[in-house]
N, C-alpha and C. Protein backbone atom coordinates (compact mmCIF):
# COMPACT_ATOMS: atom_id res chain seq x y z
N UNK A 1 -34.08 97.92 43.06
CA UNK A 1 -33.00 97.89 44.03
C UNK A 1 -33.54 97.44 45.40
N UNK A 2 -34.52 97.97 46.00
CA UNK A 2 -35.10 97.71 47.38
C UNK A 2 -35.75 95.98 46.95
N UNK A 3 -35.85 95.41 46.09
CA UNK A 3 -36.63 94.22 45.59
C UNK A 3 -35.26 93.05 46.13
N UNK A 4 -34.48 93.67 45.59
CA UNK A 4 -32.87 92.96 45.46
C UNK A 4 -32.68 92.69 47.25
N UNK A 5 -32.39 94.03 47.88
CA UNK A 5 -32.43 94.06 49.16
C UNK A 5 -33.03 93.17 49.93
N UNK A 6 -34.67 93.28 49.30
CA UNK A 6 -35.58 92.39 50.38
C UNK A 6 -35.32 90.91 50.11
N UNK A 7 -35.13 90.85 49.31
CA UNK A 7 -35.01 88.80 48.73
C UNK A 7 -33.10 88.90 49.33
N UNK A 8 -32.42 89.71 49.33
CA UNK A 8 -30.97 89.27 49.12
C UNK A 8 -30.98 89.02 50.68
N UNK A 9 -31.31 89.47 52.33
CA UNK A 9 -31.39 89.15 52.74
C UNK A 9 -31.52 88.43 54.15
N UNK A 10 -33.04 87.54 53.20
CA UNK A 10 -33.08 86.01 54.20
C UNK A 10 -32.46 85.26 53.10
N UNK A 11 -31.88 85.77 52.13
CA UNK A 11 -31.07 84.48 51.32
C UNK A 11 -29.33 84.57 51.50
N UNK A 12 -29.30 85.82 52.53
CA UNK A 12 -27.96 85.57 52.64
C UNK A 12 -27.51 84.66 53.94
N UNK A 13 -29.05 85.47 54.59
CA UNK A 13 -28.78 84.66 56.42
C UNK A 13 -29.33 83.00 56.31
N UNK A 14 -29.93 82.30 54.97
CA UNK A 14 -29.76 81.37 55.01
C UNK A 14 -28.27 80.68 54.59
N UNK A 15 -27.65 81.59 53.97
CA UNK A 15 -26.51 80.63 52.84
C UNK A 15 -25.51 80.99 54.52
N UNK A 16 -25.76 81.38 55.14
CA UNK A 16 -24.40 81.90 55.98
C UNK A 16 -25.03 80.32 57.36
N UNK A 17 -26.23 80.33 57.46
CA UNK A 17 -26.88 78.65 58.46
C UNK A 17 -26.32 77.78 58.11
N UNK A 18 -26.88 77.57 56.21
CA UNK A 18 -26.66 76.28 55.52
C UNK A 18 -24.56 76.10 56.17
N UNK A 19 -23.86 77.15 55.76
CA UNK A 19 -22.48 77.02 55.66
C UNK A 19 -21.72 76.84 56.76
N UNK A 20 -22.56 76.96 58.07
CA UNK A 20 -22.06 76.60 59.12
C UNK A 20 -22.79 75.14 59.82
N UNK A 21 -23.85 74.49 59.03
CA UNK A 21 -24.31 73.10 58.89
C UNK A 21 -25.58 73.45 60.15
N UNK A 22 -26.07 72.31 59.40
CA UNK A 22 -27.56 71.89 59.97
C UNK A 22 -27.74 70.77 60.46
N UNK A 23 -28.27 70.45 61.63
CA UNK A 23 -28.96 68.90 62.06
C UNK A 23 -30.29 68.79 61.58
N UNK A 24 -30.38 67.83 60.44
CA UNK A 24 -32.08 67.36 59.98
C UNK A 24 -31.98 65.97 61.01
N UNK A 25 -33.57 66.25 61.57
CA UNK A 25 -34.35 64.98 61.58
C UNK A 25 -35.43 65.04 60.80
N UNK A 26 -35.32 63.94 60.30
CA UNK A 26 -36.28 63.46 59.17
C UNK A 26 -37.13 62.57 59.80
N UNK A 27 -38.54 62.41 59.62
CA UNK A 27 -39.32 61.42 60.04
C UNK A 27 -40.69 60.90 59.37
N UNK A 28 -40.57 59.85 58.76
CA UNK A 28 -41.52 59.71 57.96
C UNK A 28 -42.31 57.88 58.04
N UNK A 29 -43.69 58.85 57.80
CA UNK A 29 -44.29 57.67 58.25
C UNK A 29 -45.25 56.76 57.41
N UNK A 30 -45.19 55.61 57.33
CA UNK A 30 -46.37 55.14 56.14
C UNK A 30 -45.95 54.80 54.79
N UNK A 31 -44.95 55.30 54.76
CA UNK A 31 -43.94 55.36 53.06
C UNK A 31 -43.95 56.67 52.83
N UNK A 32 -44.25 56.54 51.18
CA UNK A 32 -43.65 57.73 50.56
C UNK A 32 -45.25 58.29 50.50
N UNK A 33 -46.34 57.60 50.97
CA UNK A 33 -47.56 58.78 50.57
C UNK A 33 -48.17 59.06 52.11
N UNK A 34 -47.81 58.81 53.17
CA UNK A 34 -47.68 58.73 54.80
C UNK A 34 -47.22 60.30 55.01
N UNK A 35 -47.31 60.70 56.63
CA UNK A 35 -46.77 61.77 57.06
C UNK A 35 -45.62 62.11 56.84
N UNK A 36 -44.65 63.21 56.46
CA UNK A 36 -43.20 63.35 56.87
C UNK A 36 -43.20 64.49 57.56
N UNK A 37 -42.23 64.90 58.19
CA UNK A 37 -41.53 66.10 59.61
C UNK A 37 -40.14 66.07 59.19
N UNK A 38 -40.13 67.13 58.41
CA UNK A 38 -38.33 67.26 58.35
C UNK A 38 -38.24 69.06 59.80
N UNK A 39 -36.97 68.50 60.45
CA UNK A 39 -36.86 69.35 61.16
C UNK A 39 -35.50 70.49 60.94
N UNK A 40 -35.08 70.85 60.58
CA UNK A 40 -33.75 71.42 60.23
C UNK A 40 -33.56 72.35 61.57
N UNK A 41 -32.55 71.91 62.20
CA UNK A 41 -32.11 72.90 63.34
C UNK A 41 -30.39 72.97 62.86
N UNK A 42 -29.96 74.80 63.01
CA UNK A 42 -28.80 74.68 62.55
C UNK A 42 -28.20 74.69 63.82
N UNK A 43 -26.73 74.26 63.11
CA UNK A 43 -25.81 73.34 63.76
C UNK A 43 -25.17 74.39 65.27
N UNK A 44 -25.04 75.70 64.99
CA UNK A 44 -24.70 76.45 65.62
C UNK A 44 -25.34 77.10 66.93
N UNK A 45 -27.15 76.38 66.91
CA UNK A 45 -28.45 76.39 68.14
C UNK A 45 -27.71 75.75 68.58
N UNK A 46 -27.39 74.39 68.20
CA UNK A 46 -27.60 72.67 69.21
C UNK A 46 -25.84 73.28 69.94
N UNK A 47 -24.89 74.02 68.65
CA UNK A 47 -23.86 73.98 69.83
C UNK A 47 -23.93 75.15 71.01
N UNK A 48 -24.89 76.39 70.69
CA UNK A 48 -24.77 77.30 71.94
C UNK A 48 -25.70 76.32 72.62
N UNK A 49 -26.69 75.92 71.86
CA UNK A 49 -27.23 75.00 73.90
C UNK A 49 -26.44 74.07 74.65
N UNK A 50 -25.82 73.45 74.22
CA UNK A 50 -25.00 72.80 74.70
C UNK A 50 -23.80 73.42 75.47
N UNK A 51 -23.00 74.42 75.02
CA UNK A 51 -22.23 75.02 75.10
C UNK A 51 -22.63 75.99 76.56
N UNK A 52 -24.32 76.43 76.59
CA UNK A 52 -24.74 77.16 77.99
C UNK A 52 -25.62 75.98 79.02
N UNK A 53 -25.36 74.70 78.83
CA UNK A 53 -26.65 74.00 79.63
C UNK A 53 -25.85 73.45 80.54
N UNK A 54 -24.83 73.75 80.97
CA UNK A 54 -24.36 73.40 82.36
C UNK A 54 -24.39 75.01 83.04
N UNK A 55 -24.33 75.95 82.68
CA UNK A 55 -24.78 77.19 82.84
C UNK A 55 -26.29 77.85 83.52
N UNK A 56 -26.83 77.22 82.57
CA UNK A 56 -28.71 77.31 82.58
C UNK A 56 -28.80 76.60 83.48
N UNK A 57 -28.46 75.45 84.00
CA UNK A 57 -28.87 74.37 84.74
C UNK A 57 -27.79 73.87 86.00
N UNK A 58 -26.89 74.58 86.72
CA UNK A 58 -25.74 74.07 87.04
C UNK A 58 -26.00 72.79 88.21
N UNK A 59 -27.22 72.95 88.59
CA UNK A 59 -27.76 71.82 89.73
C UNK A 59 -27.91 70.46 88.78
N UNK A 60 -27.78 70.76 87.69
CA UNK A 60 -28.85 69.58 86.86
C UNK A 60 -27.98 69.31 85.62
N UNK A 61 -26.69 69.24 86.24
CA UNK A 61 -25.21 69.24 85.12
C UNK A 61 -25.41 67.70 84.54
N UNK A 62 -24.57 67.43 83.63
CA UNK A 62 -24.76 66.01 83.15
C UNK A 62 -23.81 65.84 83.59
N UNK A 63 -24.10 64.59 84.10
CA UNK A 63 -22.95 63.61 84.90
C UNK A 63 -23.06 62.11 84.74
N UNK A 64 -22.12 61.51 84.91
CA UNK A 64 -21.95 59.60 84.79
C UNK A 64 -21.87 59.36 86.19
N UNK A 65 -22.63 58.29 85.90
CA UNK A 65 -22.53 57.55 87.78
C UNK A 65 -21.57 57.10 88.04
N UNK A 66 -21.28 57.14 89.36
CA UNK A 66 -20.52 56.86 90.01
C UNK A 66 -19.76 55.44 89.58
N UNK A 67 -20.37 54.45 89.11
CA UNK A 67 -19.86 53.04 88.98
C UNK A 67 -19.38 53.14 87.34
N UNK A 68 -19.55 53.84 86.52
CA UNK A 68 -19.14 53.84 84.84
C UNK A 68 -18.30 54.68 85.26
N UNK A 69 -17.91 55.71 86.60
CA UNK A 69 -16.76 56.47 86.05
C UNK A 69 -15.41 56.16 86.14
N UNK A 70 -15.27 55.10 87.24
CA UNK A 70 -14.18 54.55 87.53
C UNK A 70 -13.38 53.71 85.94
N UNK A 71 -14.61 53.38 84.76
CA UNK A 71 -14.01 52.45 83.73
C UNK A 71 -13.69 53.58 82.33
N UNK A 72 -13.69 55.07 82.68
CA UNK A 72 -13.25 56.39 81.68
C UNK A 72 -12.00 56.06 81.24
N UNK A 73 -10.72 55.82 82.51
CA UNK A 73 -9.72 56.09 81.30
C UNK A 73 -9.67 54.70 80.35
N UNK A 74 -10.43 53.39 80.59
CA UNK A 74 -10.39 52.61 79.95
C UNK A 74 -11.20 52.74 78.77
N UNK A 75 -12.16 53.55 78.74
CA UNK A 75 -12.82 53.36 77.65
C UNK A 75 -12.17 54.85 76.69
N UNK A 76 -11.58 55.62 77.34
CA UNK A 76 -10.49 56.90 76.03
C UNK A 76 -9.63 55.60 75.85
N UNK A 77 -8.85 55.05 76.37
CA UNK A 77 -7.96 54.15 76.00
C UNK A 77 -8.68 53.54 74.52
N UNK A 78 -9.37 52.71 74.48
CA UNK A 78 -10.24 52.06 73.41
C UNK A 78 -10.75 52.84 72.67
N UNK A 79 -11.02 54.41 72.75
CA UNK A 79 -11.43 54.74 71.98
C UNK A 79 -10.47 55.74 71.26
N UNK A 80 -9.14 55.94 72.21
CA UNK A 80 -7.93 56.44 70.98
C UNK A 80 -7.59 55.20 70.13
N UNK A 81 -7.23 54.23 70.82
CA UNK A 81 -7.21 53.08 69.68
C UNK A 81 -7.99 52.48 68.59
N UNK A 82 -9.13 52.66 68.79
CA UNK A 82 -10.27 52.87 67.31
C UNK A 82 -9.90 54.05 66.63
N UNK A 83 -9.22 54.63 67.00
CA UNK A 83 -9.18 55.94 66.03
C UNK A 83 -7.62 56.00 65.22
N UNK A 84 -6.83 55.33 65.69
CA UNK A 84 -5.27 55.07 64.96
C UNK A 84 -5.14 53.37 64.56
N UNK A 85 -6.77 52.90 64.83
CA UNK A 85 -6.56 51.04 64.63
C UNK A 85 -7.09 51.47 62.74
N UNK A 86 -7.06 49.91 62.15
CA UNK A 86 -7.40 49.90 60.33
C UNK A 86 -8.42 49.56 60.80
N UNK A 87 -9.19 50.26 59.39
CA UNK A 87 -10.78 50.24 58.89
C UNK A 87 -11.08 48.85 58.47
N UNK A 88 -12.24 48.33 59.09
CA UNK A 88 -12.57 47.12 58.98
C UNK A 88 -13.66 46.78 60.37
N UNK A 89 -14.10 45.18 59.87
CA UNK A 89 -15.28 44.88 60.43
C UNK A 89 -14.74 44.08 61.99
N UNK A 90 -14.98 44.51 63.41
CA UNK A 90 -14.66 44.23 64.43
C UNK A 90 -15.47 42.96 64.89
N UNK A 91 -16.85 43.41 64.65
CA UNK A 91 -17.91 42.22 65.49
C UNK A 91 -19.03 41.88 64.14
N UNK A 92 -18.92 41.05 63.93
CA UNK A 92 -20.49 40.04 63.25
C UNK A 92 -20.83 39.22 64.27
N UNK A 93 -22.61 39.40 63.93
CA UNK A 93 -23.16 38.58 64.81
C UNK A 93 -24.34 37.87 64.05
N UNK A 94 -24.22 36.80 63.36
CA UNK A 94 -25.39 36.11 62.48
C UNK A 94 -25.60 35.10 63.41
N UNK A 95 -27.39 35.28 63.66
CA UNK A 95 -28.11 34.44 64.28
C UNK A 95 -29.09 34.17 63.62
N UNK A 96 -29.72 33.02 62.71
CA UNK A 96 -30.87 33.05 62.41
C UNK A 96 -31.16 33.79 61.33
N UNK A 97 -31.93 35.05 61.51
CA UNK A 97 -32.19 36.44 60.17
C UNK A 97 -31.80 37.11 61.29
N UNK A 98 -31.04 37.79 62.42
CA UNK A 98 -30.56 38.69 62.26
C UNK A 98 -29.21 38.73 62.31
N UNK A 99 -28.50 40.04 62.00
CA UNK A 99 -27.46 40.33 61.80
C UNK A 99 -26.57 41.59 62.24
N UNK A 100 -25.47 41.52 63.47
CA UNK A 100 -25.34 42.30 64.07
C UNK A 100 -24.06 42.94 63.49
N UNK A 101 -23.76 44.22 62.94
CA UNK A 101 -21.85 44.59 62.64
C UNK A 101 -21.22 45.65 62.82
N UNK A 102 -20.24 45.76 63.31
CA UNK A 102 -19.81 46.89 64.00
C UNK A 102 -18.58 46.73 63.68
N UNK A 103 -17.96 48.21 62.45
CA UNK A 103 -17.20 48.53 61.90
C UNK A 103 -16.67 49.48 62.17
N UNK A 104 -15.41 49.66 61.87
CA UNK A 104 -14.63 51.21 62.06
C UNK A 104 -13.99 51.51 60.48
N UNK A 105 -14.76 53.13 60.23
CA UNK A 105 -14.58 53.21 58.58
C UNK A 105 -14.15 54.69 58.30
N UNK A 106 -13.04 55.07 58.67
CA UNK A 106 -12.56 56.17 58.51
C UNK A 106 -12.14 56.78 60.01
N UNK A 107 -13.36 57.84 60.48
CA UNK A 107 -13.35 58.78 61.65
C UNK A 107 -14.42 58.16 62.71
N UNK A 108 -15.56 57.14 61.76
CA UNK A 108 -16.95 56.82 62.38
C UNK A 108 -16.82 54.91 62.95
N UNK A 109 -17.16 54.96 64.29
CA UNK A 109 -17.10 53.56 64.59
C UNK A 109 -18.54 53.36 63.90
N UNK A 110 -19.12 52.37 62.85
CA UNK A 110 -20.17 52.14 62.69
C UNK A 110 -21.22 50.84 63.62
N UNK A 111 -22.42 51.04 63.72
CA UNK A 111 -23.13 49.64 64.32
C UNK A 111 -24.43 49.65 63.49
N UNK A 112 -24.38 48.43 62.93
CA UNK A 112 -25.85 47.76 62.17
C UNK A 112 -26.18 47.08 63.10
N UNK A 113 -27.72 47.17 63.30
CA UNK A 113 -28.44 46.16 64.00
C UNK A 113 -29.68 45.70 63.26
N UNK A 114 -30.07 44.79 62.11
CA UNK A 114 -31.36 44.83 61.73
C UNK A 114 -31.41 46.19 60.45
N UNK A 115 -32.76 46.99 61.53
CA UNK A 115 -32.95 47.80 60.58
C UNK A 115 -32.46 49.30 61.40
N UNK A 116 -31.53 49.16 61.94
CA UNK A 116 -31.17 50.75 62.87
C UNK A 116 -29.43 50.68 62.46
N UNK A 117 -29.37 51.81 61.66
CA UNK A 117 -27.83 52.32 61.29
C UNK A 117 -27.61 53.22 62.28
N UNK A 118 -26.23 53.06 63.07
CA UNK A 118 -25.92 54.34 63.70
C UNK A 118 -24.39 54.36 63.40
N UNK A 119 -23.72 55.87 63.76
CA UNK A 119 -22.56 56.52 63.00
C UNK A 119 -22.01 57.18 64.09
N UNK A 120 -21.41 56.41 64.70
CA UNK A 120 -20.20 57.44 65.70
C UNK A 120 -19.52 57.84 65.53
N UNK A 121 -19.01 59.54 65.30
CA UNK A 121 -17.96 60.41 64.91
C UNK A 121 -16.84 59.73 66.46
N UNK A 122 -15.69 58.97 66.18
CA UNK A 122 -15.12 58.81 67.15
C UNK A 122 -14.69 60.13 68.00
N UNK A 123 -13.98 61.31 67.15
CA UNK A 123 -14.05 62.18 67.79
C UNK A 123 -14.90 62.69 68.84
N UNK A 124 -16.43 62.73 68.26
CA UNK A 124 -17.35 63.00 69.22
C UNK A 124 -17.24 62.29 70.00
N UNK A 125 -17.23 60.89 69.94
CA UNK A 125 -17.51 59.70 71.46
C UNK A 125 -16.23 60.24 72.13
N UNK A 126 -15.31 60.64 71.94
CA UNK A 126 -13.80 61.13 72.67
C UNK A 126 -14.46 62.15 73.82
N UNK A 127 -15.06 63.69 72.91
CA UNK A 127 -15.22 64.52 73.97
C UNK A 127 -16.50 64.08 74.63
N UNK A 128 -16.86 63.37 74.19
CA UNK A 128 -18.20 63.15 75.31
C UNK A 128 -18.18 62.47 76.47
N UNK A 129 -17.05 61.65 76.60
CA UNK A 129 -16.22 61.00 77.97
C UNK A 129 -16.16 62.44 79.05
N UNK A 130 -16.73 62.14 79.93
CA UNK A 130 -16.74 62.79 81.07
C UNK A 130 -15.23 63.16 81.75
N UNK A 131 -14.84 64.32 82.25
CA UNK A 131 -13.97 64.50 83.29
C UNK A 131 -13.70 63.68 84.28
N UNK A 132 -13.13 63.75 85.42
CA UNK A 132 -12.28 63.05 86.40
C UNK A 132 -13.43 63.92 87.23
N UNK A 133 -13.94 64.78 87.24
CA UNK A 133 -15.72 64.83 87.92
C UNK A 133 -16.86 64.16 87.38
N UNK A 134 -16.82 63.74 86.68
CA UNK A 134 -18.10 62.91 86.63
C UNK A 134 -18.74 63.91 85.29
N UNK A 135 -18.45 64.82 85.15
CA UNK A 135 -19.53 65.98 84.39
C UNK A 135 -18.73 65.87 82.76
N UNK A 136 -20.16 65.67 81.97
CA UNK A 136 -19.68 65.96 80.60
C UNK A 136 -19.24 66.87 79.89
N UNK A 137 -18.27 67.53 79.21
CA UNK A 137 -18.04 68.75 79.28
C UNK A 137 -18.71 68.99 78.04
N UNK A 138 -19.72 69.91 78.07
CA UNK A 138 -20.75 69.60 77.31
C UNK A 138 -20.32 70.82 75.98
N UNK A 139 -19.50 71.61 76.76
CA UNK A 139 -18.56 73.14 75.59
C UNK A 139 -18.20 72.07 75.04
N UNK A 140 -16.74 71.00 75.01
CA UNK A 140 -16.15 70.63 74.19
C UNK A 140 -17.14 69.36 73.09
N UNK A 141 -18.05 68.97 73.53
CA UNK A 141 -19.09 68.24 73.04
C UNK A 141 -19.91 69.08 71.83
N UNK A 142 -20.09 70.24 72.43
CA UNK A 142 -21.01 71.37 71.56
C UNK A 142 -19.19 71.76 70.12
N UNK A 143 -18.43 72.11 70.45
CA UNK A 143 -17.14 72.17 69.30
C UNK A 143 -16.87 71.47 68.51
N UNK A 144 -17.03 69.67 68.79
CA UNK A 144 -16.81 68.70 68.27
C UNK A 144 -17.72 68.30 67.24
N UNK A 145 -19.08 69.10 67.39
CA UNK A 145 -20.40 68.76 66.58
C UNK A 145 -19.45 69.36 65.08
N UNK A 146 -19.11 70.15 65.17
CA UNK A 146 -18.49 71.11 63.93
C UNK A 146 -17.81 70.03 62.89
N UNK A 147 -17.16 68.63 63.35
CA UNK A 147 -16.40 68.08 62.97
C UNK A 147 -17.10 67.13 62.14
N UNK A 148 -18.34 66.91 62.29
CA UNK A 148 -19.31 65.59 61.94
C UNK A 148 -20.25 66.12 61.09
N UNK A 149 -19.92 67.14 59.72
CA UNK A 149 -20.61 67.55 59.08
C UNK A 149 -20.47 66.60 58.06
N UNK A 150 -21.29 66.72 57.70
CA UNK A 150 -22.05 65.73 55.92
C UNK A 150 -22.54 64.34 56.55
N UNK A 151 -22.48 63.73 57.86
CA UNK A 151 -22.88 62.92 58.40
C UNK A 151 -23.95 62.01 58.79
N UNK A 152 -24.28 61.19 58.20
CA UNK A 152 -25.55 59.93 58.66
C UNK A 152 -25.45 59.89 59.72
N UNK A 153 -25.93 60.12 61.02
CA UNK A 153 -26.19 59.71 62.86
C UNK A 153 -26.79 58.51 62.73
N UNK A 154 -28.00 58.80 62.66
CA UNK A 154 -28.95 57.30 62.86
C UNK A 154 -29.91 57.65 61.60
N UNK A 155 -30.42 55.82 61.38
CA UNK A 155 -30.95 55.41 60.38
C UNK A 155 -31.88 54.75 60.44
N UNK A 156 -32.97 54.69 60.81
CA UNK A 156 -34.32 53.37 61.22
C UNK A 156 -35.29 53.34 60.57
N UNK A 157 -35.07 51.59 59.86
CA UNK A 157 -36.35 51.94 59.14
C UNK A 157 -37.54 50.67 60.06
N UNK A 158 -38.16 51.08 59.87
CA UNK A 158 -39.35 50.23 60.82
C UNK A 158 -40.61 50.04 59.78
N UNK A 159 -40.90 48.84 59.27
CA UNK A 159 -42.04 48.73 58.41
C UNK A 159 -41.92 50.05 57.06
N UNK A 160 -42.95 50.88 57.08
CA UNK A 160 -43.26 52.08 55.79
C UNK A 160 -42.86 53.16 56.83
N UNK A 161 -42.13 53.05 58.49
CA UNK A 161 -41.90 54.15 58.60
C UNK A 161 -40.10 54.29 58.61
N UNK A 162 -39.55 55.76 58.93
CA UNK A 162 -38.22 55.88 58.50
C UNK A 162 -37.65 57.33 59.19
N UNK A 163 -37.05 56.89 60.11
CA UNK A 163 -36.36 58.11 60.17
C UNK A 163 -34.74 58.17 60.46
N UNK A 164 -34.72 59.62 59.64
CA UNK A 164 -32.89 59.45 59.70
C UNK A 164 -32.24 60.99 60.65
N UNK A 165 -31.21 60.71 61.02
CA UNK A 165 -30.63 62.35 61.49
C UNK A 165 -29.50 62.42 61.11
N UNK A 166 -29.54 63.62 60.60
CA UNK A 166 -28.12 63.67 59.69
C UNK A 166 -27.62 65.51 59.86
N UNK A 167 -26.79 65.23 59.36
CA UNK A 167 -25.99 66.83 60.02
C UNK A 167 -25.46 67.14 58.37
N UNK A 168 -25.60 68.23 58.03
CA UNK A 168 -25.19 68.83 56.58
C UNK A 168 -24.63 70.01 56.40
C-alpha cells in the first residue's frame, strides 16, 4: 500500500502537467548520433511568468515603439481578417533554390522559409498586439498560450542540426 502511494504520486502530479500541456524545445545536434536537449517546461510556468512579468518588472514592461504603434489598429484589422479569410497559400516566393510561403491553414498563419517552419496561432498574434499604451498585455498573452496546444511553433533544420518547439 505505502509502495502504491509512493509511485502513485509523482505519477499523478505528472499526468495532472502533461494535461494542462507542455512547451518542448528540442535541440539536436549532428543528427541522430550528435547531442540532443529536450527541455519540457509546462505550459502553466511560461503562463504564470508571463502573467507576473509586468509585475516583477514594472519599469521594464514590454512595450512597442513609438513608430509601430501608431500602425496596431491596422495590423488587428489584418489580423481579424486572416482569421475569418479561406485557408490557402497568400505569398510564394521562388527565386532560384529558394522558396518562400506563407499560408493560412485553419487557426495558424503559416511561413516557410528554406529550412525554418514557423506556426502562428492567429489567436496568439491577436493578444500579443499591444494596447493603446504601448504595453503588451502580457496576462492575456500568458491565457492565449492555453489555446495553441498540440502545436509545431518553429522548425529548423540546419545541416545534421534540428531544432523544434512545440507545445503538447
Amino acid at each position: 500500500m505505502k509502495l502504491a502511494i509512493i509511485l502513485g504520486v509523482p505519477v499523478a502530479m505528472l499526468a495532472t502537467i502533461a494535461s494542462l500541456g507542455v512547451v518542448v524545445v528540442d535541440v539536436r545536434e549532428g543528427g541522430p548520433d550528435g547531442n540532443r536537449i529536450v527541455v519540457p517546461v509546462p505550459l502553466v510556468f511560461a503562463q504564470v511568468a508571463l502573467a507576473l512579468a509586468p509585475i516583477a518588472a514594472p519599469d521594464h514592461a514590454m512595450r512597442v515603439p513609438e513608430q509601430a504603434l501608431e500602425h496596431m489598429d491596422l495590423a488587428k484589422e489584418v489580423l481579424e481578417a486572416l482569421a475569418a479569410a479561406p485557408d490557402g497559400e497568400y505569398v510564394r516566393v521562388e527565386d532560384h533554390d529558394e522558396l518562400v510561403v506563407v499560408a493560412k491553414e485553419g487557426r495558424y498563419f503559416k511561413v516557410n522559409v528554406k529550412n525554418v517552419s514557423v506556426n502562428v496561432p492567429i489567436n496568439l498574434a491577436l493578444q500579443a498586439l499591444p494596447g493603446r499604451d504601448g504595453r503588451i498585455r502580457t496576462a492575456a498573452l500568458a491565457g492565449a498560450l492555453s489555446g495553441v496546444r498540440f502545436t509545431n511553433l518553429v522548425d529548423v533544420q540546419d545541416g545534421k542540426d534540428h531544432v523544434r518547439v512545440w507545445v503538447w
